[in-house]
Protein backbone atom coordinates (compact mmCIF):
# COMPACT_ATOMS: atom_id res chain seq x y z
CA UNK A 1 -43.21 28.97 -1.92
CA UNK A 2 -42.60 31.63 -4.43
CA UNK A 3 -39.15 32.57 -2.07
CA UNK A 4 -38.29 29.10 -1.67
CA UNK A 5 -38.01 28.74 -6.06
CA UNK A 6 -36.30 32.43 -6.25
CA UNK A 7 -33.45 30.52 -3.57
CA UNK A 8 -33.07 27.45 -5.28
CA UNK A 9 -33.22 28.92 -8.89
CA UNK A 10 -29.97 31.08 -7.53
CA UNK A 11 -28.55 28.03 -5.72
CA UNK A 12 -28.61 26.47 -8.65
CA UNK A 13 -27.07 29.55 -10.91
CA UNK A 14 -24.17 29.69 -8.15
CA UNK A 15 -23.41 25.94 -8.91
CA UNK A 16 -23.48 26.19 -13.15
CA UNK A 17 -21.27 28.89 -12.77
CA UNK A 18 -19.12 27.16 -10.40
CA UNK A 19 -19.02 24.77 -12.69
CA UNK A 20 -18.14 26.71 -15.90
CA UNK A 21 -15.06 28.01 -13.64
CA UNK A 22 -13.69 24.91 -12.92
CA UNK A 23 -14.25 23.49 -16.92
CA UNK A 24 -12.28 26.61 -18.10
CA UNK A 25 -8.78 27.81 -17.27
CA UNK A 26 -7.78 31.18 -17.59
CA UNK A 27 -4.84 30.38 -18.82
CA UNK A 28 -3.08 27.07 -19.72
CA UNK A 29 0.90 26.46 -20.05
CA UNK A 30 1.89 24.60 -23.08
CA UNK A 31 5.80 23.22 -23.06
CA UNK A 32 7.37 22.25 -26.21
CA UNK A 33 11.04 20.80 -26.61
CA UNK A 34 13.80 23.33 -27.33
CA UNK A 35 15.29 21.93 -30.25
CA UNK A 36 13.87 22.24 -33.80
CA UNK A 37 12.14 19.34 -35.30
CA UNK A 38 10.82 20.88 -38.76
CA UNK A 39 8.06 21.15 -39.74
CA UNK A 40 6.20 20.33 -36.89
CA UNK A 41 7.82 22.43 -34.33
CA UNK A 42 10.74 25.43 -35.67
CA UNK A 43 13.31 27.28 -34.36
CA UNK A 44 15.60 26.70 -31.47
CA UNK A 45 16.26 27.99 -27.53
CA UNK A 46 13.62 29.74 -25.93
CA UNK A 47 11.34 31.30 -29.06
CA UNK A 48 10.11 29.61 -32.16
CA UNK A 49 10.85 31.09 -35.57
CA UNK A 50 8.43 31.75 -38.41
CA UNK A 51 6.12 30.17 -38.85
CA UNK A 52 6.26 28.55 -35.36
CA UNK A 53 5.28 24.54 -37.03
CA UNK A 54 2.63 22.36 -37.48
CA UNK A 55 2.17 20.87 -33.77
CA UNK A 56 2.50 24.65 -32.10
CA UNK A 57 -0.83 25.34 -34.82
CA UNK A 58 -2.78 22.80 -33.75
CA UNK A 59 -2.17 23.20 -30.10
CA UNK A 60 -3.54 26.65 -30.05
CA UNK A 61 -6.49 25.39 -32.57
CA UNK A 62 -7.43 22.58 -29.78
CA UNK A 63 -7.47 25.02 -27.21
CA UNK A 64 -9.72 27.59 -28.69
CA UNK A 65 -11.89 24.35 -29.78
CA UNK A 66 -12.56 23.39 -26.33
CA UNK A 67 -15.14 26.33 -26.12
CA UNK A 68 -12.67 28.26 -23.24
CA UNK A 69 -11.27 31.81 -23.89
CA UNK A 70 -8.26 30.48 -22.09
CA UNK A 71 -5.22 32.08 -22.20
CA UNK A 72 -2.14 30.10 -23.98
CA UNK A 73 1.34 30.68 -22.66
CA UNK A 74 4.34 28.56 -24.67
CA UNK A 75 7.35 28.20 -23.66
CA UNK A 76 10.68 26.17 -24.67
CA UNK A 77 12.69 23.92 -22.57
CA UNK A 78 15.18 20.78 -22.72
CA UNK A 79 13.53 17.49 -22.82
CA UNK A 80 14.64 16.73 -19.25
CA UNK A 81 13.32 19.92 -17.73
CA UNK A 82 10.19 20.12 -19.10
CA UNK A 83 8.72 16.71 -17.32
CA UNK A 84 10.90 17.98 -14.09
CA UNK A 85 8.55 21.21 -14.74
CA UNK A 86 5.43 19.15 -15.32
CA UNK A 87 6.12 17.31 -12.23
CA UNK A 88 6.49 20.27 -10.25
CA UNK A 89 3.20 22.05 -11.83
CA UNK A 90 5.30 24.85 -13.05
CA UNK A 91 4.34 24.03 -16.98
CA UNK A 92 0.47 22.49 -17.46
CA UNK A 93 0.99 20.31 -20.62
CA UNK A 94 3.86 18.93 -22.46
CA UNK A 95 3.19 18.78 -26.04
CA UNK A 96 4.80 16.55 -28.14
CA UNK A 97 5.56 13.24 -25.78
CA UNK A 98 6.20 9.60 -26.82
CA UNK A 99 4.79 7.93 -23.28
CA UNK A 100 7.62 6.29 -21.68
CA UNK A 101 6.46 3.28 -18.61
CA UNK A 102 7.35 6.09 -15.77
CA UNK A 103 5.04 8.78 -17.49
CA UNK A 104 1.80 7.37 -17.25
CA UNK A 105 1.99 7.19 -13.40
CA UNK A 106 2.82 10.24 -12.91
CA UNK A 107 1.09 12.71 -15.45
CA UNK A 108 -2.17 12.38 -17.20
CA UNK A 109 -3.25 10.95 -20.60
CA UNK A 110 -6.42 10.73 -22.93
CA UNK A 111 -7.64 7.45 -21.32
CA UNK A 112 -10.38 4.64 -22.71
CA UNK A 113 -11.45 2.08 -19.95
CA UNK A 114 -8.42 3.03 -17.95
CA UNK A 115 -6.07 2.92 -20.60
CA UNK A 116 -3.74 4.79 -22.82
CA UNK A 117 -6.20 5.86 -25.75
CA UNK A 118 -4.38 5.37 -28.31
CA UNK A 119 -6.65 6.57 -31.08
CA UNK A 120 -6.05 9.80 -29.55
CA UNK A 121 -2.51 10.27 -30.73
CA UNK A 122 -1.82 12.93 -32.89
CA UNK A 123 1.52 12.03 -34.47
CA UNK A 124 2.74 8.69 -35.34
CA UNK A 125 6.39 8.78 -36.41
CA UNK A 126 8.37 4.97 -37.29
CA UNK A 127 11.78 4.53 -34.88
CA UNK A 128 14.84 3.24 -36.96
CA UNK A 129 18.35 2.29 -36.45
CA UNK A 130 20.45 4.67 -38.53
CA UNK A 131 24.30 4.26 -39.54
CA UNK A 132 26.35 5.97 -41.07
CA UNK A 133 26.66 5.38 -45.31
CA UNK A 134 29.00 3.12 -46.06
CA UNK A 135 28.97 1.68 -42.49
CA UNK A 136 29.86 -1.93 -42.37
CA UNK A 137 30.68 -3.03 -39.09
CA UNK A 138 26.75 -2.72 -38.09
CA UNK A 139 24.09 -5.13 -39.05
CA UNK A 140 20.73 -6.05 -37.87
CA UNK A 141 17.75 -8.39 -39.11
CA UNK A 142 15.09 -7.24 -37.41
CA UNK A 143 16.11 -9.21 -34.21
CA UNK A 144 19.77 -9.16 -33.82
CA UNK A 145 21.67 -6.00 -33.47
CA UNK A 146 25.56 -6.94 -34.17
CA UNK A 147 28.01 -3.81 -34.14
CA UNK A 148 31.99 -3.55 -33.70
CA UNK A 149 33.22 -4.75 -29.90
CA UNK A 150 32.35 -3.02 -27.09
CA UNK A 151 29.92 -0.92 -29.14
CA UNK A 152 27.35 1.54 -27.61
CA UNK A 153 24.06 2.85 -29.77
CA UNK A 154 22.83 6.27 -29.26
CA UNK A 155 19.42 7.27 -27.84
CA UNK A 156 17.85 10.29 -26.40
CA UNK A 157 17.62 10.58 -22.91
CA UNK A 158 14.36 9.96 -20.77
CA UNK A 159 12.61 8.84 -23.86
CA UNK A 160 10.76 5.48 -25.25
CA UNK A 161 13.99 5.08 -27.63
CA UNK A 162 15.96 4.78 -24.38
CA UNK A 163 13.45 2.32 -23.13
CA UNK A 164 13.26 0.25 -26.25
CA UNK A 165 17.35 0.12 -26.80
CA UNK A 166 17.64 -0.78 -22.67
CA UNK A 167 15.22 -3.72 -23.32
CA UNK A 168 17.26 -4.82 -26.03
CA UNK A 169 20.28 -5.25 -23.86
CA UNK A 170 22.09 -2.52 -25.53
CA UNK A 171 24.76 -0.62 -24.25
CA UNK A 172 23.31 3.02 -24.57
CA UNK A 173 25.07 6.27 -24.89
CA UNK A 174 22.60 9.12 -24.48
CA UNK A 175 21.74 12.48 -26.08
CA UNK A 176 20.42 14.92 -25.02
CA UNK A 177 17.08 15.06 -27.02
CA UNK A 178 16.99 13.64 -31.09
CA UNK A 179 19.11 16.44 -32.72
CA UNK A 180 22.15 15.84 -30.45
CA UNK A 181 21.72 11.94 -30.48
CA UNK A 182 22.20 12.09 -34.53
CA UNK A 183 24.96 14.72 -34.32
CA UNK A 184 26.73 11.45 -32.05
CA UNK A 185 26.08 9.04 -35.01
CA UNK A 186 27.48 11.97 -37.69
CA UNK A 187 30.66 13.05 -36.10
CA UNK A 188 31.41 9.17 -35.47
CA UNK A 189 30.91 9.26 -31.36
CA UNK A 190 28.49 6.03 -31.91
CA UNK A 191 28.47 3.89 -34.70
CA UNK A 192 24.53 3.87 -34.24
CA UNK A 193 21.69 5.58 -33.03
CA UNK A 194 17.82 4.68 -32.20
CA UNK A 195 16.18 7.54 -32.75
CA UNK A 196 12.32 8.88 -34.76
CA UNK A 197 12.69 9.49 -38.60
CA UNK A 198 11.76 12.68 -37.96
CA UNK A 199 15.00 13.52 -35.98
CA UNK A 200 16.69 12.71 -38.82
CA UNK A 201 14.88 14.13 -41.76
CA UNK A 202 14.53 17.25 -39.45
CA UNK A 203 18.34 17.71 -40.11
CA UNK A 204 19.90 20.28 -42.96
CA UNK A 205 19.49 17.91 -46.85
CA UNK A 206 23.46 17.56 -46.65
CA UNK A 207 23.53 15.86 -43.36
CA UNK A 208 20.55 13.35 -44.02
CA UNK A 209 22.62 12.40 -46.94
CA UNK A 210 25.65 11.08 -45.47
CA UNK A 211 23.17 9.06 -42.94
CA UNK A 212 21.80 5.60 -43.85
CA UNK A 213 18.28 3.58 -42.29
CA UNK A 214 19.10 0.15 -41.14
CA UNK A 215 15.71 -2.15 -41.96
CA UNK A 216 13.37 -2.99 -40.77
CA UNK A 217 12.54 -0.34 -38.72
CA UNK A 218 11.66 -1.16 -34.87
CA UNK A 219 8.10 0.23 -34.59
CA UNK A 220 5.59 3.02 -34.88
CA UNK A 221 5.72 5.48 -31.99
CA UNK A 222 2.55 7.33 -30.76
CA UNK A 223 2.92 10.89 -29.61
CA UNK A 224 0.47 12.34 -27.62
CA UNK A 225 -0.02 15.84 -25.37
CA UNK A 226 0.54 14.86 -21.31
CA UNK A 227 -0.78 17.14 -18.42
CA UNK A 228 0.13 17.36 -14.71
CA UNK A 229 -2.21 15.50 -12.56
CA UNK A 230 -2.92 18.95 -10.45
CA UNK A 231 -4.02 20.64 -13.55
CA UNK A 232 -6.05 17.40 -15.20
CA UNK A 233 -7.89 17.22 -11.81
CA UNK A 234 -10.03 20.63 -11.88
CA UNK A 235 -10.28 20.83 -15.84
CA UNK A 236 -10.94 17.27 -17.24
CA UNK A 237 -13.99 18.56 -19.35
CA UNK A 238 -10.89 20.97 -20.80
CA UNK A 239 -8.32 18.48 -21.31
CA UNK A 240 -10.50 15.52 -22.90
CA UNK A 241 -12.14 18.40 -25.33
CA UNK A 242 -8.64 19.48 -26.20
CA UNK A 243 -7.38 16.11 -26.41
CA UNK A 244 -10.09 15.11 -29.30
CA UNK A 245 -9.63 18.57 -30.95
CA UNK A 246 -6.03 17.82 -31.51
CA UNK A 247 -6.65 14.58 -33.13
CA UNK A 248 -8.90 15.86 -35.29
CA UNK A 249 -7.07 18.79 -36.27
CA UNK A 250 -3.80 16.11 -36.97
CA UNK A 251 -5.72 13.96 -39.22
CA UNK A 252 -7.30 16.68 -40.60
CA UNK A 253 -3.83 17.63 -41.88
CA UNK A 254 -3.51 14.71 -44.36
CA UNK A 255 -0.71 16.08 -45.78
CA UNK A 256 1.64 16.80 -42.96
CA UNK A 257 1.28 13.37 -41.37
């Protein structure tokens, strides 16, 4: 009897620690954007400058919330790429993502009753039409966007401001990611763009003064942290406790947000 508890006790050690494995990563890949959106993530290409921004803060806070000495590796990539990379398991989370219809299929999300949580965004940003100042050949009411003929508005590319100008029945011309979509509107390639705010405030005082918000603004767009399915599937007890760190740590922030 005696041999029968010492075999079971370590049966049952093998499994907890088989177990604590699989709820910890050694090391997790975080992907941000590589263009500058200050303050929340700085510096451009492959590096961030100093200090690295807000969202970069808080996503190695979350992580060393979840209880895990796991290992953060960050890296920098165009929009594009970095879901291609996701996709492909060669990044583990992308970090700053407004969910488009195609993303929630194929990556995984802080879910509630199998749905998009959204109370576990961590950024909320409002989506505008912006002009040029003085512009006078564009107009909209809040329903109706009326422009010069044959005119195309400017979105970034693969995102939910592409989505929302395509369901409008828009002709789109696409950027690249936020910061080149307003350099299209500023050096007069497209008489308007859809883009965040925060693409636009993120650009040098002199340049968000020659640039103009049409009102009202479209909506408010939830961003949120996305993993790859094959890394979500052997550390969910990691993801969801990283997930709710980062919200906290966002609203936390008061006065970044």
């Amino acid at each position: 009897m005696k041999l029968r508890f010492s075999v079971a006790a370590l049966l049952l050690i093998v499994v907890l620690e088989a177990h604590a494995i699989e709820r910890c990563p050694d090391s997790v890949r975080i992907t941000f954007f590589d263009h500058a959106v200050p303050p929340f993530f700085n510096g451009s290409g492959d590096g961030f400058s100093d200090p690295p921004g807000f969202f970069v803060d808080w996503n190695l806070k979350a992580v060393n919330q979840t209880g895990c000495t796991t290992r953060v590796l960050l890296s920098r990539r165009p929009v594009k790429r970095a879901y291609v990379e996701l996709e492909r398991d060669e990044t583990d989370i992308v970090a700053v993502t407004n969910l488009t219809t195609e993303h929630p299929v194929k990556f995984a999300y802080p879910e509630y009753k199998g749905e998009l949580d959204t109370r576990q965004t961590y950024y909320v940003n409002t989506t505008s039409l912006w002009v040029r100042k003085g512009e006078d050949t564009v107009h909209w009411d809040g329903k109706t966007l009326i422009g010069p003929p044959g005119f195309t508005v400017g979105a970034p590319r693969g995102t939910t401001f592409e989505t929302i100008a395509r369901a409008h029945g828009w002709n789109v011309e696409l950027g690249v990611n936020g910061p080149s979509t307003v350099k299209k509107l500023l050096i007069g390639r497209v008489p308007v763009t859809l883009v965040p705010d925060a693409a636009v405030n993120a650009q040098p005082i002199d340049k968000v003064a020659l640039l103009e918000r049409l009102q009202p603004s479209l909506e408010q767009t939830a961003y949120f942290s996305i993993a790859s399915n094959t890394f979500y599937a052997p550390y969910p007890e990691f993801m969801n406790s990283y997930w709710n760190a980062l919200c906290k740590l966002s609203r936390k922030d008061t006065g970044v947000i």
